[in-house]
PDB file of N, CA and C in Angstrom:
ATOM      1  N   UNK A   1      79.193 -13.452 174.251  1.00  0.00           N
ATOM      2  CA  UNK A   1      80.074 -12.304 174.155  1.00  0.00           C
ATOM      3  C   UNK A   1      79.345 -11.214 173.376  1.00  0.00           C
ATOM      4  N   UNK A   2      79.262 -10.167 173.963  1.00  0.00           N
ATOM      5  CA  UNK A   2      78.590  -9.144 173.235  1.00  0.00           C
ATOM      6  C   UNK A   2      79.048  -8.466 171.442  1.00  0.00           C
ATOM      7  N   UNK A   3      78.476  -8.318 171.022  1.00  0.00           N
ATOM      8  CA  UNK A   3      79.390  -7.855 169.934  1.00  0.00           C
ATOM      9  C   UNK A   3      79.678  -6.449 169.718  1.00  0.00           C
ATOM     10  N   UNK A   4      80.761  -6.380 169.261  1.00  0.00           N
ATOM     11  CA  UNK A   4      81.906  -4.981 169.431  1.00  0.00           C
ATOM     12  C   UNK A   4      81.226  -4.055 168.154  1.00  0.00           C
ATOM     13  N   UNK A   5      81.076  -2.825 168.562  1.00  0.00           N
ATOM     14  CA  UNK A   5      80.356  -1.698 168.219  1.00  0.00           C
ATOM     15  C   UNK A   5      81.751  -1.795 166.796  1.00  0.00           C
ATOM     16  N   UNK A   6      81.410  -1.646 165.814  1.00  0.00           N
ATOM     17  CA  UNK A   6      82.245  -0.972 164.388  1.00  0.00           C
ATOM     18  C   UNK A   6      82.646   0.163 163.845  1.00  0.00           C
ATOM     19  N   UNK A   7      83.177   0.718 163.803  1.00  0.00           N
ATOM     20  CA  UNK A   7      83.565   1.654 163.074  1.00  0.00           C
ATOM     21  C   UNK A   7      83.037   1.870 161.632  1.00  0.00           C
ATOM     22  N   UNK A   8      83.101   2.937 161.266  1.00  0.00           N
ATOM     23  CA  UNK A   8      82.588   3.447 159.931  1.00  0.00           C
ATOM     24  C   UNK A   8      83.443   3.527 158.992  1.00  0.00           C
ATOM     25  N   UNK A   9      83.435   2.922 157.778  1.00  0.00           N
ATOM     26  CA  UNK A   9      84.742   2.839 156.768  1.00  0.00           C
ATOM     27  C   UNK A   9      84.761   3.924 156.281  1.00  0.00           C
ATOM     28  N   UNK A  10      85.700   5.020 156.084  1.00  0.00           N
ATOM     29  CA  UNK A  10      86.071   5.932 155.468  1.00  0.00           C
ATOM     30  C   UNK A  10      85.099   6.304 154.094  1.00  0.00           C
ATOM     31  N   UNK A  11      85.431   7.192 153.310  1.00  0.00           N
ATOM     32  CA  UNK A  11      85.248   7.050 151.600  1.00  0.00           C
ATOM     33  C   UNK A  11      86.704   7.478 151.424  1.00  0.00           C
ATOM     34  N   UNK A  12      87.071   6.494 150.258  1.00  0.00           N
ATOM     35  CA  UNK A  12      87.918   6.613 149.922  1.00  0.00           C
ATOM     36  C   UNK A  12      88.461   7.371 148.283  1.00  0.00           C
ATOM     37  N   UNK A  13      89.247   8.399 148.166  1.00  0.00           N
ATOM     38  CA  UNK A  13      89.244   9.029 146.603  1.00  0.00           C
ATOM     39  C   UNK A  13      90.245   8.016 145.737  1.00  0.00           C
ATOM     40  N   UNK A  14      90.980   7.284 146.128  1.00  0.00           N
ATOM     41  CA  UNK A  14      91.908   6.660 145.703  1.00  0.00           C
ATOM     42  C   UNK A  14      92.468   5.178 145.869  1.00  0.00           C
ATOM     43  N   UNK A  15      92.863   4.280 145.364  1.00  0.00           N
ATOM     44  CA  UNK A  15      93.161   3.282 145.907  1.00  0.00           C
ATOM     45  C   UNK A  15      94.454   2.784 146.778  1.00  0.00           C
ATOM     46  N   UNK A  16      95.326   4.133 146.402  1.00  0.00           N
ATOM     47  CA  UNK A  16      96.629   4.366 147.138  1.00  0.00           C
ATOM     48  C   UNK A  16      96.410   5.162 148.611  1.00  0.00           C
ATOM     49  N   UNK A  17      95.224   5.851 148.726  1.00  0.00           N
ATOM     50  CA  UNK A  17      94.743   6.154 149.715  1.00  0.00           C
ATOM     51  C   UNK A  17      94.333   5.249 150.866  1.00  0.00           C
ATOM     52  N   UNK A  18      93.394   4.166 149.993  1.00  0.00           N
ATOM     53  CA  UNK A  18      92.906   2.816 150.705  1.00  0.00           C
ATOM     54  C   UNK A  18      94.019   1.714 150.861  1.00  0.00           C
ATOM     55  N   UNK A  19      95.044   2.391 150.561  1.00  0.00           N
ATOM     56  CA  UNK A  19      96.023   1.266 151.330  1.00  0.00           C
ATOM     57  C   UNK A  19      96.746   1.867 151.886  1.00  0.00           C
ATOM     58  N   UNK A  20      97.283   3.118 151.925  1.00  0.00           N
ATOM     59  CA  UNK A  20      97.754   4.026 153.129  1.00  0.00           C
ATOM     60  C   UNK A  20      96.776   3.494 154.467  1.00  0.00           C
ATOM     61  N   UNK A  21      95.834   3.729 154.114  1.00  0.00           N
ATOM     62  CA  UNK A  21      94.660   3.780 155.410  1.00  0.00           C
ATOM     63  C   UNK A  21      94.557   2.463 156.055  1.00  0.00           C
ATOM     64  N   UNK A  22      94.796   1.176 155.415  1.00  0.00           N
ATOM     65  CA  UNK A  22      94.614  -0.507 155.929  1.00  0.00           C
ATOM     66  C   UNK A  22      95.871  -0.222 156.560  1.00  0.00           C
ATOM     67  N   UNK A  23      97.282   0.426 155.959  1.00  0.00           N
ATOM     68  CA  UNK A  23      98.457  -0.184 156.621  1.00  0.00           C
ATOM     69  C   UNK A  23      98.433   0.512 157.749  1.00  0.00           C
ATOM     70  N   UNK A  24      97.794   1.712 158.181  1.00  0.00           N
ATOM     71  CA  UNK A  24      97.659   1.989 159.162  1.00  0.00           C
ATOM     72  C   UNK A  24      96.727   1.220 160.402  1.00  0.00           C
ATOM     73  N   UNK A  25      95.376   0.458 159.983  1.00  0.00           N
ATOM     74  CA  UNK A  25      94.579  -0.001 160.899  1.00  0.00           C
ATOM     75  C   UNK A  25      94.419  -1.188 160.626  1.00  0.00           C
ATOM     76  N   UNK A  26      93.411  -0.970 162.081  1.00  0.00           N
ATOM     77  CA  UNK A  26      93.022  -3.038 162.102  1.00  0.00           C
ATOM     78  C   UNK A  26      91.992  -3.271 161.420  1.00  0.00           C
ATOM     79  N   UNK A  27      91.664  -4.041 160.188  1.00  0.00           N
ATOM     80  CA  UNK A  27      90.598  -4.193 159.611  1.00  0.00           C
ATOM     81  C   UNK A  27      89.254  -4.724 160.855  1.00  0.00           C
ATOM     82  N   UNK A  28      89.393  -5.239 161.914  1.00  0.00           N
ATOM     83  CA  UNK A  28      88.954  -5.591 162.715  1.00  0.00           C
ATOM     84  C   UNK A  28      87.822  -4.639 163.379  1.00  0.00           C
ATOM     85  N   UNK A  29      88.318  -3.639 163.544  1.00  0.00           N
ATOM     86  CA  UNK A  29      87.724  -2.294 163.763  1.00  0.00           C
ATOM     87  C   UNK A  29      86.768  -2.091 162.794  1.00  0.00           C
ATOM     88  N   UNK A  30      86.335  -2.316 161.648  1.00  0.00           N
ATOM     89  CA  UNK A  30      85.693  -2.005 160.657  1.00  0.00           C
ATOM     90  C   UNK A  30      85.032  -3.329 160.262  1.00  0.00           C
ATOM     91  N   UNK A  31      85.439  -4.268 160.394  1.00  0.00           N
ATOM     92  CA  UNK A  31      84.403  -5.353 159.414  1.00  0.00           C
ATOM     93  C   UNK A  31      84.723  -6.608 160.600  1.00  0.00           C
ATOM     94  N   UNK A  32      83.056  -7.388 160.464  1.00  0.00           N
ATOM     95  CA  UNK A  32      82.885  -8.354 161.406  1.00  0.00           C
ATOM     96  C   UNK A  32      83.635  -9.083 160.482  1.00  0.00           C
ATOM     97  N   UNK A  33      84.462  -9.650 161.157  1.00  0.00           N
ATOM     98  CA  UNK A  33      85.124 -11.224 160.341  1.00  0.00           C
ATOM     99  C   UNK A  33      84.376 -12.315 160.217  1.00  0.00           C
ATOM    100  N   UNK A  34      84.145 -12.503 161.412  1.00  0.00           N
ATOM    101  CA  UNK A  34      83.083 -13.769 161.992  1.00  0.00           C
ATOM    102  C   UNK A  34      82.033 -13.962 160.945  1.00  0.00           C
ATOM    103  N   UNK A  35      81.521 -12.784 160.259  1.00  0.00           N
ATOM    104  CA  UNK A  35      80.337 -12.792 159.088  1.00  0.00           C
ATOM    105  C   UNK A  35      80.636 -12.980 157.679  1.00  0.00           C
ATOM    106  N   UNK A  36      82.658 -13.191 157.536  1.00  0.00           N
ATOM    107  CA  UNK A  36      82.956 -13.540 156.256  1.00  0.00           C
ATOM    108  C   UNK A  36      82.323 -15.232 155.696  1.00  0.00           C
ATOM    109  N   UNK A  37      82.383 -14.351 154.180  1.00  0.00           N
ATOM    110  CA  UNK A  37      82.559 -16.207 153.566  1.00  0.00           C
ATOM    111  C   UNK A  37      83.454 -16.449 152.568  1.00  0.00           C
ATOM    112  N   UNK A  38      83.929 -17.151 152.448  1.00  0.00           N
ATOM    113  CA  UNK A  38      84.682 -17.867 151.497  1.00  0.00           C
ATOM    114  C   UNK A  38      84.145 -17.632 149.887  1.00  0.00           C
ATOM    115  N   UNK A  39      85.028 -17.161 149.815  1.00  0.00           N
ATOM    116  CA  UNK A  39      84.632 -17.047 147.793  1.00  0.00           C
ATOM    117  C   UNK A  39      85.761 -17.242 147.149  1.00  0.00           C
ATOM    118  N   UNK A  40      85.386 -18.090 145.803  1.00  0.00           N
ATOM    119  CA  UNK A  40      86.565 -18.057 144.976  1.00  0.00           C
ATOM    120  C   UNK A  40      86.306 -17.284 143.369  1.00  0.00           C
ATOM    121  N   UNK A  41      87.408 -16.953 143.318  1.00  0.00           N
ATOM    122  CA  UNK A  41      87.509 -16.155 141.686  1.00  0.00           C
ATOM    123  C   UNK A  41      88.346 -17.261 140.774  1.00  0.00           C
ATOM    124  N   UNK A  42      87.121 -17.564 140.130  1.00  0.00           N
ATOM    125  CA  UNK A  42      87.834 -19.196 139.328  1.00  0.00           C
ATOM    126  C   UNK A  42      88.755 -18.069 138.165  1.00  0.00           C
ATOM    127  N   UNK A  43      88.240 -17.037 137.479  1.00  0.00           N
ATOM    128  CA  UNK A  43      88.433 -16.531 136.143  1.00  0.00           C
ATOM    129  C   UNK A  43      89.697 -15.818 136.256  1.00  0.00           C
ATOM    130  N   UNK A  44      90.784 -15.346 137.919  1.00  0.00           N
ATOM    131  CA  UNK A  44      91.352 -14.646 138.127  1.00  0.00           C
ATOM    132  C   UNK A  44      92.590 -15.525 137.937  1.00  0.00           C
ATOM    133  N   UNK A  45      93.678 -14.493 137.126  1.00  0.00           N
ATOM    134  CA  UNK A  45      94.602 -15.230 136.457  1.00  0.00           C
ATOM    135  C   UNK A  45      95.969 -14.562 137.385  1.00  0.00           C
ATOM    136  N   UNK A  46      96.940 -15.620 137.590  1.00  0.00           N
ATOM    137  CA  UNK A  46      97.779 -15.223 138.675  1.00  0.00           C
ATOM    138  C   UNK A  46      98.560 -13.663 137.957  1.00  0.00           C
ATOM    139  N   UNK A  47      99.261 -13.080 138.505  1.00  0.00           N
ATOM    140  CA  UNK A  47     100.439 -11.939 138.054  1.00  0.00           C
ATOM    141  C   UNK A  47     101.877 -13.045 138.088  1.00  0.00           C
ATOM    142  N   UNK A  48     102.092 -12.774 136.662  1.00  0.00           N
ATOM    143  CA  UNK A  48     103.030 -13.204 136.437  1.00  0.00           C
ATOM    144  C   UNK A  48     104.564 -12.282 136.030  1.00  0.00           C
ATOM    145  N   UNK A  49     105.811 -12.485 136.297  1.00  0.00           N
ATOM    146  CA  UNK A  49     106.877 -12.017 135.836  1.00  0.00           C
ATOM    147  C   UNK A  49     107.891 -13.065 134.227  1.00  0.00           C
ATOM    148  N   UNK A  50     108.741 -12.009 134.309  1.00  0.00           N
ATOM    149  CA  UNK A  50     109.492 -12.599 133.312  1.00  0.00           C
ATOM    150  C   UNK A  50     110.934 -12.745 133.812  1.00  0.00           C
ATOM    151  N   UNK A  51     111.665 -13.764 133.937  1.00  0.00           N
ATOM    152  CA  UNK A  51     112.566 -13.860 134.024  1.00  0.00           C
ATOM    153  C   UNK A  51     113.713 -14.381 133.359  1.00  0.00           C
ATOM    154  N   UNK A  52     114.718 -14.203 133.686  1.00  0.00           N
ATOM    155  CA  UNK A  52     116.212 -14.481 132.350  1.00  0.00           C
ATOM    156  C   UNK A  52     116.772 -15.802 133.265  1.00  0.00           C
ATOM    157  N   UNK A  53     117.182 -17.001 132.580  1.00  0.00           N
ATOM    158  CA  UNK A  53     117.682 -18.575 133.493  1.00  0.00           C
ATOM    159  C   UNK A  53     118.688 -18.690 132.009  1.00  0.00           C
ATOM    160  N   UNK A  54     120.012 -18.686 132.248  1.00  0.00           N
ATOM    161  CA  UNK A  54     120.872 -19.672 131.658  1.00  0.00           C
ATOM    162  C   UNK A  54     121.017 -21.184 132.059  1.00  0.00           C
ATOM    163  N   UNK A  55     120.609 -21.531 130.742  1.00  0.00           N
ATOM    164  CA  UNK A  55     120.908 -23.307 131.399  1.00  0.00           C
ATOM    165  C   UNK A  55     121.910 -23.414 130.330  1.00  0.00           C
ATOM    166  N   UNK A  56     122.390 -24.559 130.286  1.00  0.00           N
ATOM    167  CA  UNK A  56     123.573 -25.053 129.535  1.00  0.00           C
ATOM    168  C   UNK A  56     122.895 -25.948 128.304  1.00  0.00           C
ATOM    169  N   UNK A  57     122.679 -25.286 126.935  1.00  0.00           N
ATOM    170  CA  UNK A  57     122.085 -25.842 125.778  1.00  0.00           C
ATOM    171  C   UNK A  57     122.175 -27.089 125.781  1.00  0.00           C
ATOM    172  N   UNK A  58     122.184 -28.238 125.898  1.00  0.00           N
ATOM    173  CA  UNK A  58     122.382 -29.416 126.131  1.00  0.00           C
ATOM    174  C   UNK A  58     121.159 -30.014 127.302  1.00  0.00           C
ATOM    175  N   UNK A  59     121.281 -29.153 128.507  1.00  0.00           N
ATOM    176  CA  UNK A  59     119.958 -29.392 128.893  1.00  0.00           C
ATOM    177  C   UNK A  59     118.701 -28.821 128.671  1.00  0.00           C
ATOM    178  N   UNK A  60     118.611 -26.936 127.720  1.00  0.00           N
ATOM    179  CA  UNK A  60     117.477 -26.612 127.549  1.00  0.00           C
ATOM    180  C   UNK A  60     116.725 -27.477 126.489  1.00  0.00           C
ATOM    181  N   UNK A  61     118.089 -28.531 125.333  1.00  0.00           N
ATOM    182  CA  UNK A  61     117.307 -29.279 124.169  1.00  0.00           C
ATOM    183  C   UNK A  61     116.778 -30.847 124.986  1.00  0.00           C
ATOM    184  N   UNK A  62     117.420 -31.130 125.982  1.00  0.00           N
ATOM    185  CA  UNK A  62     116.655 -32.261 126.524  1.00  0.00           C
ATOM    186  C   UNK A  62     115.359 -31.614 127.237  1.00  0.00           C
ATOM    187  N   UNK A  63     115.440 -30.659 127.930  1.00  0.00           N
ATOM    188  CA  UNK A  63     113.803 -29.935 127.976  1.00  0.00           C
ATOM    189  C   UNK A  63     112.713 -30.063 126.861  1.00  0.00           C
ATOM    190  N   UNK A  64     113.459 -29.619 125.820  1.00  0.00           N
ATOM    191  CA  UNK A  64     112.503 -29.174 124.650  1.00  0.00           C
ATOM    192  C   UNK A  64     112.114 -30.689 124.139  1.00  0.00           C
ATOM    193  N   UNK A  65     112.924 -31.616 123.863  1.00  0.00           N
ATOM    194  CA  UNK A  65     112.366 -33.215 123.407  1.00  0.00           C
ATOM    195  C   UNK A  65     111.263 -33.336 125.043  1.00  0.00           C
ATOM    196  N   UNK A  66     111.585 -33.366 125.932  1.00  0.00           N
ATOM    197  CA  UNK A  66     110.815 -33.513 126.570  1.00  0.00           C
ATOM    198  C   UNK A  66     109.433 -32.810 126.570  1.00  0.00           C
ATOM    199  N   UNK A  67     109.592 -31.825 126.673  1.00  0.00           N
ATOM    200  CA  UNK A  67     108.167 -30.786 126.084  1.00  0.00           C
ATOM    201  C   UNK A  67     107.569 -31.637 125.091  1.00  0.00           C
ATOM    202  N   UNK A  68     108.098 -32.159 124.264  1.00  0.00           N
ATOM    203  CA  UNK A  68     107.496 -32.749 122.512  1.00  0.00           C
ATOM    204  C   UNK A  68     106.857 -33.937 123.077  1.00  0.00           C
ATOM    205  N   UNK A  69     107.530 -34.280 123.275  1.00  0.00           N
ATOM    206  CA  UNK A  69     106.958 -35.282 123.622  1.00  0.00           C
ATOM    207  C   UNK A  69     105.460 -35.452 124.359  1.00  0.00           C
ATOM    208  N   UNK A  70     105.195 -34.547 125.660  1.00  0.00           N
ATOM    209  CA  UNK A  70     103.985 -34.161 125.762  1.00  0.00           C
ATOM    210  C   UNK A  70     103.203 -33.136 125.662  1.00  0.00           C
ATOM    211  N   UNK A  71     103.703 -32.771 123.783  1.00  0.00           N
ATOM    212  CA  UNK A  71     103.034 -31.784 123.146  1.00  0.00           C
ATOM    213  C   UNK A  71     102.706 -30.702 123.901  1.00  0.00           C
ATOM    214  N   UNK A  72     103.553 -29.533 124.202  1.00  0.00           N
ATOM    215  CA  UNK A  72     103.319 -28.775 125.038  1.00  0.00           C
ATOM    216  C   UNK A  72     104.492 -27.538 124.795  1.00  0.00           C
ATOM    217  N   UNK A  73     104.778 -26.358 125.025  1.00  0.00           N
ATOM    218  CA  UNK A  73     105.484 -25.618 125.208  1.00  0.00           C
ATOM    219  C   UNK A  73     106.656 -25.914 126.402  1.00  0.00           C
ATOM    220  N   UNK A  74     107.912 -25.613 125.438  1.00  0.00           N
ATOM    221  CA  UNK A  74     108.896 -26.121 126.974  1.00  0.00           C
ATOM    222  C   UNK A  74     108.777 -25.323 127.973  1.00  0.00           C
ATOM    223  N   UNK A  75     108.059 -23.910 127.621  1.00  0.00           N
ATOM    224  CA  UNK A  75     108.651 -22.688 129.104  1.00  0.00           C
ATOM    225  C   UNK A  75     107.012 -23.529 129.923  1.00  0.00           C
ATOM    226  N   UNK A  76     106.028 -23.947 129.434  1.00  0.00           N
ATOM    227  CA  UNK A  76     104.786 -24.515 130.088  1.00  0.00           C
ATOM    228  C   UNK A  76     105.724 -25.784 130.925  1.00  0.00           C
ATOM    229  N   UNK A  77     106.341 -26.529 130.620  1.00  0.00           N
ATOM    230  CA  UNK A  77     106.608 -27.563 131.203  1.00  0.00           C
ATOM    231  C   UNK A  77     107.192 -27.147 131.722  1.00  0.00           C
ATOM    232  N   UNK A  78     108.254 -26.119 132.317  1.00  0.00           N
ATOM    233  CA  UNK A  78     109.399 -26.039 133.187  1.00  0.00           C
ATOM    234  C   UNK A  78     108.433 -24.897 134.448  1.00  0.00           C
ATOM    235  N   UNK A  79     107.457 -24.189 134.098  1.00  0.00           N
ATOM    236  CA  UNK A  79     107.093 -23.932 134.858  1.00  0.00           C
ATOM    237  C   UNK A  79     106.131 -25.314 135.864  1.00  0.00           C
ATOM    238  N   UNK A  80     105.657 -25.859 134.961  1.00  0.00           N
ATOM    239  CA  UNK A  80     104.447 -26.783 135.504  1.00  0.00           C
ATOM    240  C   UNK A  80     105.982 -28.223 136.516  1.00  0.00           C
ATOM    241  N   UNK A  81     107.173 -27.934 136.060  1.00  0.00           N
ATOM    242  CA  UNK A  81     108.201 -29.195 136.915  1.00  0.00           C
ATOM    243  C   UNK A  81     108.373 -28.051 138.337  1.00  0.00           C
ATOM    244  N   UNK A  82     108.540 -26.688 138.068  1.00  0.00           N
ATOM    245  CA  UNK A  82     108.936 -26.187 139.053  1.00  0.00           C
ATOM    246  C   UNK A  82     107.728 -26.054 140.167  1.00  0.00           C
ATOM    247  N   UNK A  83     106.179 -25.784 139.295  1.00  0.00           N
ATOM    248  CA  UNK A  83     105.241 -25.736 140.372  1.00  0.00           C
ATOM    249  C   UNK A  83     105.392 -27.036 141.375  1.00  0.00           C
ATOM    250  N   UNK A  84     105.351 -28.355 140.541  1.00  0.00           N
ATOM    251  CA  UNK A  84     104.909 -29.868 141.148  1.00  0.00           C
ATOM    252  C   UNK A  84     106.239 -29.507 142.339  1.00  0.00           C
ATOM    253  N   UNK A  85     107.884 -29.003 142.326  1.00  0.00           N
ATOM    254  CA  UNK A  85     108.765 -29.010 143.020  1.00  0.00           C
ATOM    255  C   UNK A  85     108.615 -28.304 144.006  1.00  0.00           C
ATOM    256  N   UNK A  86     107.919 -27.196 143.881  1.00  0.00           N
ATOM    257  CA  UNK A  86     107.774 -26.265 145.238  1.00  0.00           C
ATOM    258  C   UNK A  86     106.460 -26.407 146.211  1.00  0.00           C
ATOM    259  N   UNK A  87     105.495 -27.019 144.945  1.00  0.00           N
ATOM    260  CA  UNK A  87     104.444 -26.907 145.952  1.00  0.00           C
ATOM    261  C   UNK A  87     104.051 -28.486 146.616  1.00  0.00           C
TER     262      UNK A  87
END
């Protein structure tokens, strides 16, 4: 199969610019895929939020003995029960 002539990537002044411009096109048009590789960013730390959870004191203190128990922060453990649950 022959390979498909590319397009020329813009310059871009902005980064709100460079995503105006992707949501408009096919990255396809611009970059061989076929020539990607796989990379990982070990050092890149997820985006996290904050959120508000009423539980009923009775179960946030059985959390917290539980936390103690494996020496740890309770909001660390309730995230680390909810990761093992979803993922």
């Amino acid at each position: 199969m022959a390979s498909k002539k590319l397009k020329a990537l813009p310059a871009f002044t902005s980064e709100a610019e460079e995503r105006a411009f992707w949501e408009r096109h096919d990255s396809s048009d611009y970059l061989d895929w076929g020539q990607a590789k796989r990379v990982r960013f070990p050092n890149l730390k997820p985006t996290t939020t904050s959120i508000s959870l009423r539980l009923p004191v009775s179960l946030l203190d059985q959390i917290k003995v539980a936390a103690n128990k494996r020496d740890m922060p309770y909001q660390s453990l309730i995230k680390a029960w909810l990761a093992e649950k979803v993922g």
